[in-house]
C-alpha atoms as a PDB file:
ATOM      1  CA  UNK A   1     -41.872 -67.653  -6.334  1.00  0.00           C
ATOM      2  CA  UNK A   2     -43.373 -68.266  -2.912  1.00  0.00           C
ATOM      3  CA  UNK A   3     -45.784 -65.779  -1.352  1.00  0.00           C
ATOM      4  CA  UNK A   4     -44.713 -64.231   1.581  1.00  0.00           C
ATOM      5  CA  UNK A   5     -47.705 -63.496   4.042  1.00  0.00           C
ATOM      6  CA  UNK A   6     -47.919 -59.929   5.432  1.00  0.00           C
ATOM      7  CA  UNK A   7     -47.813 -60.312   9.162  1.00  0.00           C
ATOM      8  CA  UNK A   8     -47.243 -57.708  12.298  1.00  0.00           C
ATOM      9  CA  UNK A   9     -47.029 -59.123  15.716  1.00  0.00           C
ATOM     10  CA  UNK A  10     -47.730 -57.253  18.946  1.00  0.00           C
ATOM     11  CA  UNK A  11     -47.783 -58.184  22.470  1.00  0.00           C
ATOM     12  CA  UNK A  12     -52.065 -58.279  22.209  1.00  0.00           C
ATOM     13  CA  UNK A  13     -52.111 -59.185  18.313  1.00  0.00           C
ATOM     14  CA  UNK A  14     -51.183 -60.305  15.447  1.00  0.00           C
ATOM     15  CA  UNK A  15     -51.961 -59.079  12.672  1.00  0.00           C
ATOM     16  CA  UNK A  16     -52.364 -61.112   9.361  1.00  0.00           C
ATOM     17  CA  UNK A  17     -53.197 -60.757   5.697  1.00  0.00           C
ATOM     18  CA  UNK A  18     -56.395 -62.630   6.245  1.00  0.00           C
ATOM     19  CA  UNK A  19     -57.270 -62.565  10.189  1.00  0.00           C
ATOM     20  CA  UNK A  20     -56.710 -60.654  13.711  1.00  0.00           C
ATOM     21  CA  UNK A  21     -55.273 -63.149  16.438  1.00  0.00           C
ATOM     22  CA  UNK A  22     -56.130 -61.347  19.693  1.00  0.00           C
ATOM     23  CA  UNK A  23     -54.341 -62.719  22.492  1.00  0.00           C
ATOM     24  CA  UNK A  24     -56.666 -62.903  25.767  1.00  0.00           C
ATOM     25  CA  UNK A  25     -55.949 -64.485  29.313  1.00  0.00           C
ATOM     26  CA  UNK A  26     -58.366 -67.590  28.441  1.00  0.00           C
ATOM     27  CA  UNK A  27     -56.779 -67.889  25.311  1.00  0.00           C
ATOM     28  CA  UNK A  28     -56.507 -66.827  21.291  1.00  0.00           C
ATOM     29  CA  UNK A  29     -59.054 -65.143  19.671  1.00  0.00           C
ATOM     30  CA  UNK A  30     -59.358 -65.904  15.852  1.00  0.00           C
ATOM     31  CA  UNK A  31     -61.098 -62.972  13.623  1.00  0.00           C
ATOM     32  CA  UNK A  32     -61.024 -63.189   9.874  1.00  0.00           C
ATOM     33  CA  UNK A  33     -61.237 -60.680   8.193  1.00  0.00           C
ATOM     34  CA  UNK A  34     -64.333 -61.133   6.211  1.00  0.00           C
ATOM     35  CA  UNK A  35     -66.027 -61.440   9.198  1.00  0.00           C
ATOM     36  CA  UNK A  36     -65.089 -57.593  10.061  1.00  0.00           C
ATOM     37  CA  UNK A  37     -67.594 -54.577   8.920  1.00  0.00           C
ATOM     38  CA  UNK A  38     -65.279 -51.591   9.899  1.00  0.00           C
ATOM     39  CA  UNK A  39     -62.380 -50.998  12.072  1.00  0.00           C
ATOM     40  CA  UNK A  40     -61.978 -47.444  13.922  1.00  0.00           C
ATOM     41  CA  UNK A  41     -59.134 -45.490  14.766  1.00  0.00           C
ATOM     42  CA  UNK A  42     -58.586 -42.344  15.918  1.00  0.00           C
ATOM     43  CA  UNK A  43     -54.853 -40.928  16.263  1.00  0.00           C
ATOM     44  CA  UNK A  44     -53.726 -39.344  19.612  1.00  0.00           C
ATOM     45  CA  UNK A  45     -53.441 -36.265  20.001  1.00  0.00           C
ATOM     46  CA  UNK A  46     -54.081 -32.655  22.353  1.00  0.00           C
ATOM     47  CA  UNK A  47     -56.784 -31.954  19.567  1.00  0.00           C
ATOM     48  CA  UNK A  48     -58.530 -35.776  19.912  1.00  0.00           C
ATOM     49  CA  UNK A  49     -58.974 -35.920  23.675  1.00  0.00           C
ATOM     50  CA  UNK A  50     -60.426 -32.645  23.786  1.00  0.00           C
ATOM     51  CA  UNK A  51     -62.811 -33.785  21.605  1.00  0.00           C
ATOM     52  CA  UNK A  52     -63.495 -37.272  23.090  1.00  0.00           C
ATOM     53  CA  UNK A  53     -64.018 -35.665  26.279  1.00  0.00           C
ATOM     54  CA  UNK A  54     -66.444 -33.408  24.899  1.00  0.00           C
ATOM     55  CA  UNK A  55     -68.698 -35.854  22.866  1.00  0.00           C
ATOM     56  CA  UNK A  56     -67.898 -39.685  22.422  1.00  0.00           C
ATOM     57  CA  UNK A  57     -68.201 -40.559  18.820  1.00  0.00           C
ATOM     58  CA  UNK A  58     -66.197 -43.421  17.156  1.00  0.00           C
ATOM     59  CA  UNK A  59     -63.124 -45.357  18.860  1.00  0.00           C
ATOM     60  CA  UNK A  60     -61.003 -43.261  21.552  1.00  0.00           C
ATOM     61  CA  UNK A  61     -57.920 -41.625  20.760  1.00  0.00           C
ATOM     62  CA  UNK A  62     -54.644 -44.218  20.805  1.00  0.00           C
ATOM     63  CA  UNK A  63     -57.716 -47.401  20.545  1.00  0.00           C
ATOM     64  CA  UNK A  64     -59.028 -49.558  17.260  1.00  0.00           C
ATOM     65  CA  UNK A  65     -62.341 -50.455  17.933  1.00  0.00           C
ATOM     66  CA  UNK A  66     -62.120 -53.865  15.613  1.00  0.00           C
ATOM     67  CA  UNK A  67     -66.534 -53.965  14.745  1.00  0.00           C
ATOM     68  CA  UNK A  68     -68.190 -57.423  13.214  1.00  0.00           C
ATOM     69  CA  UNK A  69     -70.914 -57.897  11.045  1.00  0.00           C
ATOM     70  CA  UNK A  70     -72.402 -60.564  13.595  1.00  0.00           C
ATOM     71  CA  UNK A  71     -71.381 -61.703  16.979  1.00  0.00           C
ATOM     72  CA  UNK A  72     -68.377 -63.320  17.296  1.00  0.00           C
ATOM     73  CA  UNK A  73     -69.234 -67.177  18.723  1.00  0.00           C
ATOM     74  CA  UNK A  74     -72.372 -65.629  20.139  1.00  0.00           C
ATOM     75  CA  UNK A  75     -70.366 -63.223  22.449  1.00  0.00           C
ATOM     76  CA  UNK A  76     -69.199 -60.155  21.554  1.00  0.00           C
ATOM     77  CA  UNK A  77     -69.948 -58.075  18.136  1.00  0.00           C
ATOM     78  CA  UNK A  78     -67.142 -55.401  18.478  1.00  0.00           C
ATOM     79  CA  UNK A  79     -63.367 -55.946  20.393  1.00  0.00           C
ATOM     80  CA  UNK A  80     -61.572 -52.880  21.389  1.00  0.00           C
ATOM     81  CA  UNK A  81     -57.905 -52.237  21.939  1.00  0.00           C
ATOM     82  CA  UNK A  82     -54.867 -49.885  22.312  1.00  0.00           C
ATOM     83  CA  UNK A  83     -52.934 -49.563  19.521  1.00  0.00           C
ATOM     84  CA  UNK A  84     -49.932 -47.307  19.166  1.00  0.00           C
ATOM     85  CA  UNK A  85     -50.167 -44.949  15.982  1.00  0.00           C
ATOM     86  CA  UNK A  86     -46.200 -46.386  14.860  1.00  0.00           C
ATOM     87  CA  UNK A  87     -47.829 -50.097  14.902  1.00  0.00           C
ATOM     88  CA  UNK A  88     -51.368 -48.610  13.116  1.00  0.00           C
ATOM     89  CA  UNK A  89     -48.951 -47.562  10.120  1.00  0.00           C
ATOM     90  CA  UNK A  90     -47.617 -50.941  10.056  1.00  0.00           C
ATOM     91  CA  UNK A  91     -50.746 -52.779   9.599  1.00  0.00           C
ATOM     92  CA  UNK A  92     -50.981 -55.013   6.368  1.00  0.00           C
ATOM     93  CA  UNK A  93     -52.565 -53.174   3.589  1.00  0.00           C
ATOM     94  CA  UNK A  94     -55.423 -55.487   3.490  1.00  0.00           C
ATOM     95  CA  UNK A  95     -56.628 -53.339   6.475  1.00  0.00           C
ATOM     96  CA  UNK A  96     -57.043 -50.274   4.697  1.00  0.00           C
ATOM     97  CA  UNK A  97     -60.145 -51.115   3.249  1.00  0.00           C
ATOM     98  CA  UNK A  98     -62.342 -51.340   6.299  1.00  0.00           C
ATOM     99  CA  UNK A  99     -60.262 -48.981   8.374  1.00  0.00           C
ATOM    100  CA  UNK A 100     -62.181 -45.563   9.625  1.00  0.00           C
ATOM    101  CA  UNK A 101     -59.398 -43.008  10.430  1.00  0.00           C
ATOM    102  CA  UNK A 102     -59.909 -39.935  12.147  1.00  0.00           C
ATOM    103  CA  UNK A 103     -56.947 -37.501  13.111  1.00  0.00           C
ATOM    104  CA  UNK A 104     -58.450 -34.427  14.662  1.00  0.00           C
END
């Protein structure tokens, strides 16, 4: 029985069962997944903008805000991007351990 690796490809991502492939202008970014404290997501909507307007707490509506427990090759410690709610229900279910979901 071969295992069959849980993938979803974007046009700024893919998504595996073990890392986050971010696809940049100077070239792939490789994440793994152990290396990630907590991703954030909040779901757009009316409701969410209001409220991100308001008072800017957690990852903007319609955005995962991907945070690492250190510094990524000394650069960056948190990688943000927009990610439609269709493709956030796709994500592999290895992601729903770290994930921080707000819908309001």
């Amino acid at each position: 029985m071969a295992f069959i690796e849980e993938c979803l490809e974007l046009k700024k991502a893919t998504f595996y069962s073990d890392k986050i492939v971010l696809h940049k202008r100077k070239g792939d970014i490789t994440i793994m997944l152990k290396e990630v404290d907590r991703f954030d997501y909040t779901k757009p909507s009316f409701m969410s903008f209001l409220l991100a307007g308001l008072c800017s707490t957690g990852a903007s509506p319609g955005y995962l805000l991907i945070t690492l427990k250190k510094p990524h090759t000394g650069k960056k410690g948190a990688y943000y991007m927009r990610l439609k709610y269709d493709d956030y229900c796709r994500l592999p279910s290895d992601y729903s351990m770290k994930m921080n979901y707000s819908s309001s």
